[in-house]
PDB file of N, CA and C in Angstrom:
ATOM      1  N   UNK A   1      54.229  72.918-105.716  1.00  0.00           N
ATOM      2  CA  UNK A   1      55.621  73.304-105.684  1.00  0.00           C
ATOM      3  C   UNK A   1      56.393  72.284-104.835  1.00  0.00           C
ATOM      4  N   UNK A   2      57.188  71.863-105.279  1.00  0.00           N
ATOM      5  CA  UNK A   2      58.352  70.889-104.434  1.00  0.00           C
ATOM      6  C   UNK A   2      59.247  71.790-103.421  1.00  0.00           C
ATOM      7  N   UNK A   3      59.640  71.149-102.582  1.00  0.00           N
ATOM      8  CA  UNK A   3      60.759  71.120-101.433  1.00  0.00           C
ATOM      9  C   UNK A   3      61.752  71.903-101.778  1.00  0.00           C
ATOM     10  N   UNK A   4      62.516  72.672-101.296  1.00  0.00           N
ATOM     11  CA  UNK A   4      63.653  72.216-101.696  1.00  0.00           C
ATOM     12  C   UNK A   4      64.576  71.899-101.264  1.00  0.00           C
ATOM     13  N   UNK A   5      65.723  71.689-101.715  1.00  0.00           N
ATOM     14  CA  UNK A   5      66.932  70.314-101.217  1.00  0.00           C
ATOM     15  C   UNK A   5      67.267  70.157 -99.565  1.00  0.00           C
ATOM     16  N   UNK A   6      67.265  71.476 -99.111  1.00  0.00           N
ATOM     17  CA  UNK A   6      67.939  71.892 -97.715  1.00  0.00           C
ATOM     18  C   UNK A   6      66.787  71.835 -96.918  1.00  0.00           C
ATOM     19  N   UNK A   7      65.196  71.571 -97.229  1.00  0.00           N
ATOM     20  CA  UNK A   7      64.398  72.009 -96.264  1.00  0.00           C
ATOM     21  C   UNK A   7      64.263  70.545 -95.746  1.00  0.00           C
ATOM     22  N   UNK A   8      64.385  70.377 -94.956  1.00  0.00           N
ATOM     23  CA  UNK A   8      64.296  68.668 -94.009  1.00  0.00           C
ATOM     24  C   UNK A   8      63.906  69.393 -92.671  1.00  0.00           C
ATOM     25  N   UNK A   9      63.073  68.535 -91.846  1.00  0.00           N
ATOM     26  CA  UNK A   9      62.286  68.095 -91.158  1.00  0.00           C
ATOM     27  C   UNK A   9      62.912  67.993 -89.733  1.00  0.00           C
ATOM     28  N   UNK A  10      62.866  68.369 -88.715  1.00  0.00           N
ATOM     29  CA  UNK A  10      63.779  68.797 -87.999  1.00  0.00           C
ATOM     30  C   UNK A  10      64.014  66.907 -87.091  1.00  0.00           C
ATOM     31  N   UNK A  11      65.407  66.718 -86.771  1.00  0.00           N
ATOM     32  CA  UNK A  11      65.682  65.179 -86.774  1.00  0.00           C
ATOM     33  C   UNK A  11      65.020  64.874 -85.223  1.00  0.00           C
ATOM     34  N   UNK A  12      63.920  63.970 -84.742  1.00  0.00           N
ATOM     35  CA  UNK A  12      63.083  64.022 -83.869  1.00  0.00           C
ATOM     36  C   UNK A  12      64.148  62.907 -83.040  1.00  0.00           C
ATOM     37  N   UNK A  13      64.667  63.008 -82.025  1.00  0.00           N
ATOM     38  CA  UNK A  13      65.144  62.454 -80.510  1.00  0.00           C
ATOM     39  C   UNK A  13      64.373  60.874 -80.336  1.00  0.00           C
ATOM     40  N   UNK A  14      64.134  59.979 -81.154  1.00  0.00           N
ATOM     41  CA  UNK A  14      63.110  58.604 -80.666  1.00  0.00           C
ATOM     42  C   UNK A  14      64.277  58.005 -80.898  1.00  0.00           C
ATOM     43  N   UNK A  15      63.922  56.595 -80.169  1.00  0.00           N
ATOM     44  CA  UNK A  15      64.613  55.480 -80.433  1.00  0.00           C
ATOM     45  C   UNK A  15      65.109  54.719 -79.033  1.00  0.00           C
ATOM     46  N   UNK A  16      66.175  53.834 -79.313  1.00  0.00           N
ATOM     47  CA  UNK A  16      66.165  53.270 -77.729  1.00  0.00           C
ATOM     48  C   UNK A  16      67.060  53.341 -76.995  1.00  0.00           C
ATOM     49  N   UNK A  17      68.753  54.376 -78.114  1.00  0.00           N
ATOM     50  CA  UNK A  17      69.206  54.799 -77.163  1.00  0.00           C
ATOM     51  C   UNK A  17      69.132  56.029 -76.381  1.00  0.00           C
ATOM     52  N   UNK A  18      68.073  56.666 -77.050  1.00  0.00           N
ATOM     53  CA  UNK A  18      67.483  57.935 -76.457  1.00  0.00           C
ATOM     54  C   UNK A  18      66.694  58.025 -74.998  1.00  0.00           C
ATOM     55  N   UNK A  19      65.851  56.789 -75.350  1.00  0.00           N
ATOM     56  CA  UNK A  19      64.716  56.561 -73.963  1.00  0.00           C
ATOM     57  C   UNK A  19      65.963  56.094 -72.980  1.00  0.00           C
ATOM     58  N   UNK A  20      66.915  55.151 -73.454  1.00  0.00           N
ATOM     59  CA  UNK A  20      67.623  54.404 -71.982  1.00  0.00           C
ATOM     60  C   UNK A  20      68.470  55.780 -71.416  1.00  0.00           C
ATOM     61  N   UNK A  21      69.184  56.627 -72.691  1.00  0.00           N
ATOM     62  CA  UNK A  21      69.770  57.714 -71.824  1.00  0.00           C
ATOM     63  C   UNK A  21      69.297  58.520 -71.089  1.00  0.00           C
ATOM     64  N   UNK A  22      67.895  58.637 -71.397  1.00  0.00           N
ATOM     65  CA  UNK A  22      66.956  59.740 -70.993  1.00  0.00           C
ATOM     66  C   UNK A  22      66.443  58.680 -69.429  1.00  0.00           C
ATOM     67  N   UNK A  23      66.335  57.649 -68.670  1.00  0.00           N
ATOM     68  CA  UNK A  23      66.080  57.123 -67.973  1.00  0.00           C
ATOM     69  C   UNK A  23      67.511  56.974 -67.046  1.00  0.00           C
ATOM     70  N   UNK A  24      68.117  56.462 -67.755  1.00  0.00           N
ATOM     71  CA  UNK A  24      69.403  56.961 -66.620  1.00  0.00           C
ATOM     72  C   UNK A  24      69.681  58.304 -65.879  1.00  0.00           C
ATOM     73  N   UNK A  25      69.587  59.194 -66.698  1.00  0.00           N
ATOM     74  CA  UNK A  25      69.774  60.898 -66.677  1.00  0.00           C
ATOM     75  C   UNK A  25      68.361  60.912 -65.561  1.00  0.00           C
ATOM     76  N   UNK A  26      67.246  60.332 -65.463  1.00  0.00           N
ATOM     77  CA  UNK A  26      66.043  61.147 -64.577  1.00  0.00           C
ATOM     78  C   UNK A  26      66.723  60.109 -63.225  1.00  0.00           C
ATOM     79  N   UNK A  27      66.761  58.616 -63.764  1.00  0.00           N
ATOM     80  CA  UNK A  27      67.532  58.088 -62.346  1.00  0.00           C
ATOM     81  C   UNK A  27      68.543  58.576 -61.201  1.00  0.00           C
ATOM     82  N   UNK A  28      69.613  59.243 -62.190  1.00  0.00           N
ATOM     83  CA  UNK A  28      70.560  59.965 -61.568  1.00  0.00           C
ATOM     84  C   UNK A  28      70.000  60.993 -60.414  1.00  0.00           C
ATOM     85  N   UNK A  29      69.115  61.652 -60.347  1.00  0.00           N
ATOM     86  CA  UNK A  29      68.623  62.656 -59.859  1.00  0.00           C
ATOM     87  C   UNK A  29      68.721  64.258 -60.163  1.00  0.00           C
ATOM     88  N   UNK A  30      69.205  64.804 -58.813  1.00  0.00           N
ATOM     89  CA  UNK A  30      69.327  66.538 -59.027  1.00  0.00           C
ATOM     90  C   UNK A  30      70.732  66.588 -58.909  1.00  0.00           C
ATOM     91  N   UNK A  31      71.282  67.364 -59.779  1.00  0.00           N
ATOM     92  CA  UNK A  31      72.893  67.852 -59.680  1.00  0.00           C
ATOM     93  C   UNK A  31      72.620  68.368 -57.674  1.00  0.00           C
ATOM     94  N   UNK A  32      74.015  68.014 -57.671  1.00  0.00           N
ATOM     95  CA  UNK A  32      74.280  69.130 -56.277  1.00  0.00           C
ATOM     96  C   UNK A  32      74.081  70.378 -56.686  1.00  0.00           C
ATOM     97  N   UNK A  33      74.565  70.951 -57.330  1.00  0.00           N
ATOM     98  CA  UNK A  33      74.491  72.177 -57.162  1.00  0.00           C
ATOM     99  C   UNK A  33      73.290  72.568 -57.307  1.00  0.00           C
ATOM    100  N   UNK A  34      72.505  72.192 -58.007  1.00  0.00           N
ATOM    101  CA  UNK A  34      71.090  72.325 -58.276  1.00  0.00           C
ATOM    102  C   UNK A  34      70.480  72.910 -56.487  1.00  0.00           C
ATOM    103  N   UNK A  35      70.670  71.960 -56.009  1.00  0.00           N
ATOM    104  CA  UNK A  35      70.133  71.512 -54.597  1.00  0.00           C
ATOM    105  C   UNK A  35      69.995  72.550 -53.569  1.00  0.00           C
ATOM    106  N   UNK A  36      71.679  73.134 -54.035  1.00  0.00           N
ATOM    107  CA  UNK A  36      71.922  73.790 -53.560  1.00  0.00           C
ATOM    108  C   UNK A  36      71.677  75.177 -53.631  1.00  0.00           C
ATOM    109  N   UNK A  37      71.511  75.813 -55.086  1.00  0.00           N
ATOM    110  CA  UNK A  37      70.732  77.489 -55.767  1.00  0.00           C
ATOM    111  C   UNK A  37      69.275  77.051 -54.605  1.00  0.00           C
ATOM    112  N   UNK A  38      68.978  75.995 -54.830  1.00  0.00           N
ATOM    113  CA  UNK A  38      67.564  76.024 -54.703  1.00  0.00           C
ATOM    114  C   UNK A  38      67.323  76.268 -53.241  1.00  0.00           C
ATOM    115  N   UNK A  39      68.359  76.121 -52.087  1.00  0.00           N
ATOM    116  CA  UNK A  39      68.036  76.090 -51.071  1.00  0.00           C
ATOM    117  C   UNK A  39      68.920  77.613 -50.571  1.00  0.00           C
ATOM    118  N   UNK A  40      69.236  78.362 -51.332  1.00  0.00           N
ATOM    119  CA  UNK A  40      69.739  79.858 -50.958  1.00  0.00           C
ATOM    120  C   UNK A  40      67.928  80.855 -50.930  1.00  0.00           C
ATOM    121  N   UNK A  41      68.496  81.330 -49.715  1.00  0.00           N
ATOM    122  CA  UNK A  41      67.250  82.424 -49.971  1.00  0.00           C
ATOM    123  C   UNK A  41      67.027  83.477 -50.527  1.00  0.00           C
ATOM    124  N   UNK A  42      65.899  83.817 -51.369  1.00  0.00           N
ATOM    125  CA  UNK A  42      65.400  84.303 -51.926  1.00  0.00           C
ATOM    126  C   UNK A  42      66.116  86.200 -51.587  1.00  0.00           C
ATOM    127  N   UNK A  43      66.848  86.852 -52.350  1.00  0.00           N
ATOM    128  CA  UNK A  43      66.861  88.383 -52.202  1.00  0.00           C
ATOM    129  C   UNK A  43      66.427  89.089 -52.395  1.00  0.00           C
ATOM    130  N   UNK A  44      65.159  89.319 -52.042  1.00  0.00           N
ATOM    131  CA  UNK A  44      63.948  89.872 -52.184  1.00  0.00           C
ATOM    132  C   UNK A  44      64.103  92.141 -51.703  1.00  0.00           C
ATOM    133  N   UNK A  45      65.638  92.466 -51.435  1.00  0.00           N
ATOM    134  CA  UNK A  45      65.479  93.623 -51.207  1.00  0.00           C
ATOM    135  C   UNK A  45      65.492  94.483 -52.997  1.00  0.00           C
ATOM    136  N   UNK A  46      65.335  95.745 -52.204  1.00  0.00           N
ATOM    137  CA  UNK A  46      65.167  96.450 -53.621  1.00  0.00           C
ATOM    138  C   UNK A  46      66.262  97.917 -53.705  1.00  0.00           C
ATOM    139  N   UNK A  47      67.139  97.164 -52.815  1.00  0.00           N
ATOM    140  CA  UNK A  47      68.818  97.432 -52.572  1.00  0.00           C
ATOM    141  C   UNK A  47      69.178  98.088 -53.988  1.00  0.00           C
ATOM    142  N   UNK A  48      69.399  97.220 -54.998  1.00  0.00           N
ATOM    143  CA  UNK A  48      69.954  97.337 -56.353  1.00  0.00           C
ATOM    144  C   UNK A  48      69.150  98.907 -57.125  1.00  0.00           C
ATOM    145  N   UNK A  49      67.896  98.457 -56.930  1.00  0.00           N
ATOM    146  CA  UNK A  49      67.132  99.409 -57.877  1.00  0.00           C
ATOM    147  C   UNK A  49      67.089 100.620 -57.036  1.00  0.00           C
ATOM    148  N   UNK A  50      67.575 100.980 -55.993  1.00  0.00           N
ATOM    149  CA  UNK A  50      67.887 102.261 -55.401  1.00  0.00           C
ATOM    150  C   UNK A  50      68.364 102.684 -55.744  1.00  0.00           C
ATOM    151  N   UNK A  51      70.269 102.100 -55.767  1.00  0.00           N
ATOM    152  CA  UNK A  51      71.079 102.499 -56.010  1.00  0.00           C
ATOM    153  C   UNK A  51      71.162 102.903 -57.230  1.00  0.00           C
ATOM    154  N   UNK A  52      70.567 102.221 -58.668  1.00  0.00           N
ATOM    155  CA  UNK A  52      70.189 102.688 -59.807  1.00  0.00           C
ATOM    156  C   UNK A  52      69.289 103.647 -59.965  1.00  0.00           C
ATOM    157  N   UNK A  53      68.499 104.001 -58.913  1.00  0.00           N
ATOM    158  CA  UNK A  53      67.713 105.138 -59.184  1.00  0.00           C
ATOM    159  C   UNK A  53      68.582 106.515 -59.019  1.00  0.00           C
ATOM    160  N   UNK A  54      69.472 106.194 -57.510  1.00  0.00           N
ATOM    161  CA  UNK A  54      70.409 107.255 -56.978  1.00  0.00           C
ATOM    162  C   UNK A  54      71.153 107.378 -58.253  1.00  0.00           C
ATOM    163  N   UNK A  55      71.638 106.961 -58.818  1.00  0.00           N
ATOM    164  CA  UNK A  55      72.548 106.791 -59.885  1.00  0.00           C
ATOM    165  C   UNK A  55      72.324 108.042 -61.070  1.00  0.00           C
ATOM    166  N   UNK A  56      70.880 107.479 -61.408  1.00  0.00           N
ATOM    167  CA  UNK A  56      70.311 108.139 -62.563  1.00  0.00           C
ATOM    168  C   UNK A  56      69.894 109.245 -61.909  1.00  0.00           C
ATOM    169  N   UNK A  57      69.479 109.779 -60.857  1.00  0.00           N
ATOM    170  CA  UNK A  57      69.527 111.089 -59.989  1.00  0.00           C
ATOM    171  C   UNK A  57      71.106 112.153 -60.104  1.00  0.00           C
ATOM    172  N   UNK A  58      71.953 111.471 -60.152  1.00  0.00           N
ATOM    173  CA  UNK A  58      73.053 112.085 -60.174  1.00  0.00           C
ATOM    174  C   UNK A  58      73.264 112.341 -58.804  1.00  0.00           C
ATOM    175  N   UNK A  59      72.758 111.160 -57.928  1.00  0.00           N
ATOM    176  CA  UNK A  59      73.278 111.652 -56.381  1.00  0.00           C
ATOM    177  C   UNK A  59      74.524 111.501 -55.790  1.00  0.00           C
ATOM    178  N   UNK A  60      75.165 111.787 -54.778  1.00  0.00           N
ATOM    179  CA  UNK A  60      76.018 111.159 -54.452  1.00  0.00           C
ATOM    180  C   UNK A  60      75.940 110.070 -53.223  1.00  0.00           C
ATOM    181  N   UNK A  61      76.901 109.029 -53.258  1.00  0.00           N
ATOM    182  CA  UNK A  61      76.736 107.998 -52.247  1.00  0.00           C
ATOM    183  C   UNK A  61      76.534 108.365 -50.907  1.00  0.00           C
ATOM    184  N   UNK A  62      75.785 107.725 -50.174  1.00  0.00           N
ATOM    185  CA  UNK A  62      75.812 107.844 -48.273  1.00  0.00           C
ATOM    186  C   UNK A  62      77.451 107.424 -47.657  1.00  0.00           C
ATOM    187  N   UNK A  63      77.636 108.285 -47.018  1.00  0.00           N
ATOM    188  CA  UNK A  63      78.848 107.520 -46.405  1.00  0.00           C
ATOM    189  C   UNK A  63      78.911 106.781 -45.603  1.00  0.00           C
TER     190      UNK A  63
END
């Protein structure tokens, strides 16, 4: 059975202005902001899922 017309081959990223952009882009480094998510600490409470539990309890808030 043949192809048909629309089924093509998905268009593969090679060539040389691909590698030079792709070498500039790793040269450049890390966005700032990047730098920056990465150096916030971690919120590790379980604050949220309380309050969603209280929630689905039908409690009312602490004052």
């Amino acid at each position: 059975m043949t192809r048909h017309i629309i089924d093509r081959a998905a268009p593969k990223a090679e060539g040389a202005r691909v590698k030079h952009f792709l070498d500039l882009a790793r040269k450049e480094g890390v966005h700032p902001a990047v730098l920056e998510l990465n150096q916030r600490p971690a919120d590790r409470g379980a604050r949220k899922v309380q309050e969603f539990l209280r929630i689905n309890r039908e409690e009312r808030a602490e004052a």
